[in-house]
C-alpha atoms as a PDB file:
ATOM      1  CA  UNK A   1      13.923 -82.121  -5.439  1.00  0.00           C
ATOM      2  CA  UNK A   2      11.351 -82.788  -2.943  1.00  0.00           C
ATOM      3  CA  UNK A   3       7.893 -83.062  -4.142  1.00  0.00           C
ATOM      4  CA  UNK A   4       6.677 -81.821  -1.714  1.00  0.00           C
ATOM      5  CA  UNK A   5       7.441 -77.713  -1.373  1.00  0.00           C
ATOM      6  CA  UNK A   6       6.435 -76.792   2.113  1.00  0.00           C
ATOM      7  CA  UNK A   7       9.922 -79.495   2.912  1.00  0.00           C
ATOM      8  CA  UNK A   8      11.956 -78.265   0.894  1.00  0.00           C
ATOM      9  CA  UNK A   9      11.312 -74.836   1.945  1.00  0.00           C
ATOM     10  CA  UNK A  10      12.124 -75.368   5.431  1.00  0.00           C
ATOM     11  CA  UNK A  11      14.855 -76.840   4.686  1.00  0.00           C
ATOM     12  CA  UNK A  12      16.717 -73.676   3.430  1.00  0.00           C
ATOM     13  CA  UNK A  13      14.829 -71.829   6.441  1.00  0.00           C
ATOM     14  CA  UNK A  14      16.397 -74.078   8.416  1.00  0.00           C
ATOM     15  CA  UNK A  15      20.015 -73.613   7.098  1.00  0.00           C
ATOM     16  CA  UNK A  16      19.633 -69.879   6.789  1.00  0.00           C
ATOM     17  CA  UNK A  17      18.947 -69.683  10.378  1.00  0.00           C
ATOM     18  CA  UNK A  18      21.750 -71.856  11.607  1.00  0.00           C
ATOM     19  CA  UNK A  19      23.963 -69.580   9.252  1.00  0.00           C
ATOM     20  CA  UNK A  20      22.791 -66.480  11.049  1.00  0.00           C
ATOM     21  CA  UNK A  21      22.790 -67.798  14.549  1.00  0.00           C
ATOM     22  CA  UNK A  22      26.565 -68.680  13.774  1.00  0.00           C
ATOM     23  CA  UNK A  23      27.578 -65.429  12.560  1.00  0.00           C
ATOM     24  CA  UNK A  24      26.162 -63.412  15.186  1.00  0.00           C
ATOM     25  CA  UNK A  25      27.810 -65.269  17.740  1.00  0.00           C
ATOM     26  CA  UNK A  26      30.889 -64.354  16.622  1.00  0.00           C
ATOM     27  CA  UNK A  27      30.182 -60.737  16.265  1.00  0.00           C
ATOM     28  CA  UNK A  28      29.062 -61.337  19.869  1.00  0.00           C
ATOM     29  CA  UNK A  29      32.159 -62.576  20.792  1.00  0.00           C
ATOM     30  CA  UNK A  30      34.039 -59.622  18.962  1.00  0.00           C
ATOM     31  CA  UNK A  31      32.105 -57.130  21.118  1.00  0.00           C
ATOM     32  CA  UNK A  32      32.982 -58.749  24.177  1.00  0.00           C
ATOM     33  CA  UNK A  33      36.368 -58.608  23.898  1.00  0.00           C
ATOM     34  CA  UNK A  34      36.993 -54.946  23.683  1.00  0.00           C
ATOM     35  CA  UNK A  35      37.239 -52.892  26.712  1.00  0.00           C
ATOM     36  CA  UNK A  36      33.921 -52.073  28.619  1.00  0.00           C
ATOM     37  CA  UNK A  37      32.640 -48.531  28.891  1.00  0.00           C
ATOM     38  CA  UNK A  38      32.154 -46.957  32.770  1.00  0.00           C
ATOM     39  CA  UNK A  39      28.811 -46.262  32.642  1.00  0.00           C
ATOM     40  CA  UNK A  40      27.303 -43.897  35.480  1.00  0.00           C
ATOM     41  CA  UNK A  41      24.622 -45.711  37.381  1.00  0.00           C
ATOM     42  CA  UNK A  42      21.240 -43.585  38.295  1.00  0.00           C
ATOM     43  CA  UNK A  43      19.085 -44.615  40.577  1.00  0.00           C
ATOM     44  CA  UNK A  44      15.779 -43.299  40.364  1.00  0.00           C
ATOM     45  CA  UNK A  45      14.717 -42.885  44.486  1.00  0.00           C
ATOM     46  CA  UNK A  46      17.853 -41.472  44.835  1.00  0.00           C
ATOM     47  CA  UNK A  47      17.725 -37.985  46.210  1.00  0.00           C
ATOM     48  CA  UNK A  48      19.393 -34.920  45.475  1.00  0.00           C
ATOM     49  CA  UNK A  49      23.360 -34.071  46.498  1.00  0.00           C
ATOM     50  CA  UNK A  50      23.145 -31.812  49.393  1.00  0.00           C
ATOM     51  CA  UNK A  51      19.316 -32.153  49.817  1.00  0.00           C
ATOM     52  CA  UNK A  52      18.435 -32.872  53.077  1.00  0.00           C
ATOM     53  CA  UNK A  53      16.308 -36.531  53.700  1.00  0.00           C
ATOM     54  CA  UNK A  54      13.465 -36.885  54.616  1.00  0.00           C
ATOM     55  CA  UNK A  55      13.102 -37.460  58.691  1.00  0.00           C
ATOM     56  CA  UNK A  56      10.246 -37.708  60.582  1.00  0.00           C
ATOM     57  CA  UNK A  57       9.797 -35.765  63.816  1.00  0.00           C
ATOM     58  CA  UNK A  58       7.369 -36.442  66.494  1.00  0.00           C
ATOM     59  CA  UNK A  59       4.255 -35.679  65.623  1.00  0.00           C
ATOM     60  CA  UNK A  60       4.962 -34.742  62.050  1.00  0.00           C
ATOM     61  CA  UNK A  61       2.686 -37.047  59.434  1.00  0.00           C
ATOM     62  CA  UNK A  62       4.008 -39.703  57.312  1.00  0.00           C
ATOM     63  CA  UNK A  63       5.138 -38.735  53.970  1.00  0.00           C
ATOM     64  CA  UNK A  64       1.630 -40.578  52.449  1.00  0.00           C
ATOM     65  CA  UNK A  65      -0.238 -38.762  54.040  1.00  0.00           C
ATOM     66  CA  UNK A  66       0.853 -35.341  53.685  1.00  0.00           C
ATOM     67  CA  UNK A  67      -0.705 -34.012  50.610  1.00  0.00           C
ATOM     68  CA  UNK A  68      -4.608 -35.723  51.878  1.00  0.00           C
ATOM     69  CA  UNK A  69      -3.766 -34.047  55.421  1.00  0.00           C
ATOM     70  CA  UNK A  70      -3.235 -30.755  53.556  1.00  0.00           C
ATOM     71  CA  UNK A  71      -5.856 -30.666  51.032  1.00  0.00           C
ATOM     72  CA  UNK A  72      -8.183 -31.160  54.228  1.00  0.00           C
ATOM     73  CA  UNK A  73      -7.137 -28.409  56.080  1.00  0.00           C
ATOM     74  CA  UNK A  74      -8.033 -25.921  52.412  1.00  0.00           C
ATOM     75  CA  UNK A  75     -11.592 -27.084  52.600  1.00  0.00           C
ATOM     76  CA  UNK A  76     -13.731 -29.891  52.176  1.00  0.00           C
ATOM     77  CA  UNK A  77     -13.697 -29.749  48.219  1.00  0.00           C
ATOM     78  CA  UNK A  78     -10.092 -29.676  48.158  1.00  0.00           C
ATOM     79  CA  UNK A  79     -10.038 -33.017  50.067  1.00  0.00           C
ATOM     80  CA  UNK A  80     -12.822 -34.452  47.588  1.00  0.00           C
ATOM     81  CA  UNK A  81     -10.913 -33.321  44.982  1.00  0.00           C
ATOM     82  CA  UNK A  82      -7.282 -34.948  45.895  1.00  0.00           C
ATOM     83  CA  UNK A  83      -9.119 -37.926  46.988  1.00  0.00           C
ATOM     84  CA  UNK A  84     -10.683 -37.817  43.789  1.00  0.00           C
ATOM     85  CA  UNK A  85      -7.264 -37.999  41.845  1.00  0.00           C
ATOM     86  CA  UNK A  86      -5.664 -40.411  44.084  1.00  0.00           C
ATOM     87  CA  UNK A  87      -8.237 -42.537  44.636  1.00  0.00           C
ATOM     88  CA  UNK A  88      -6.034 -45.445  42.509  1.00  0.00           C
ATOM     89  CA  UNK A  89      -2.385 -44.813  44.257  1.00  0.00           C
ATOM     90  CA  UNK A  90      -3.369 -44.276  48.208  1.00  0.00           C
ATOM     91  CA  UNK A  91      -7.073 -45.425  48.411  1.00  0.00           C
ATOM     92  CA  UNK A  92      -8.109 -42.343  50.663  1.00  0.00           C
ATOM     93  CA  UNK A  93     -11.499 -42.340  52.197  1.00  0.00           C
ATOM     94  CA  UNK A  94     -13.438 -38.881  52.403  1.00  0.00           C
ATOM     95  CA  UNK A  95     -15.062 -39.868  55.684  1.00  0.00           C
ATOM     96  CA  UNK A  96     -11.417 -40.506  57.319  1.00  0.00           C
ATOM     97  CA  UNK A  97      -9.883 -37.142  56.221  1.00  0.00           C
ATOM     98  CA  UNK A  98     -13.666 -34.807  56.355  1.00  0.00           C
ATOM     99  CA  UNK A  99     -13.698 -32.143  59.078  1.00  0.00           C
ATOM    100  CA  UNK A 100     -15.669 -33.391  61.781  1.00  0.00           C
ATOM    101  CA  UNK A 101     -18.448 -30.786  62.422  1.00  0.00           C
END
């Protein structure tokens, strides 16, 4: 025996390691051989079957800018408000959206 501990110790670690990196390889290699499940892909922007998409028309406004566009025409605390809780995601500025007077 080693006298030194921390050696010997690592050692085993070592060994018990190697014993579990070979044993779940081959449980790995098990797995893989049976037959794969179909799983059902979901994508997440995807939209609805039978909803319509969204198109654009001629003077319709762009899907960011819908909600700001409609807070404005509620009133001018509306607009401060939805500003106010998008602030982070579109980066709105009151002065862009305000009713000019």
């Amino acid at each position: 025996m080693s006298p030194n501990p921390i050696r010997s110790s690592t050692l085993f670690t070592g060994l018990a390691l190697a014993i579990a990196l070979v044993t779940s390889s081959a449980f790995a290699t098990e797995a893989t051989t049976t037959t794969p499940v179909a799983a059902t892909v979901v994508v997440a922007q995807a939209s609805a079957p039978g909803a319509p998409a969204v198109m654009l028309a001629g003077n319709e406004d762009p899907v960011h800018l819908r909600g700001v566009r409609n807070a404005a025409t509620e009133s001018p605390e509306a607009l401060r408000r939805y500003i106010w809780r998008t602030r982070m995601i579109y980066n709105h500025r009151y002065d862009t959206f305000a009713p000019k007077e």
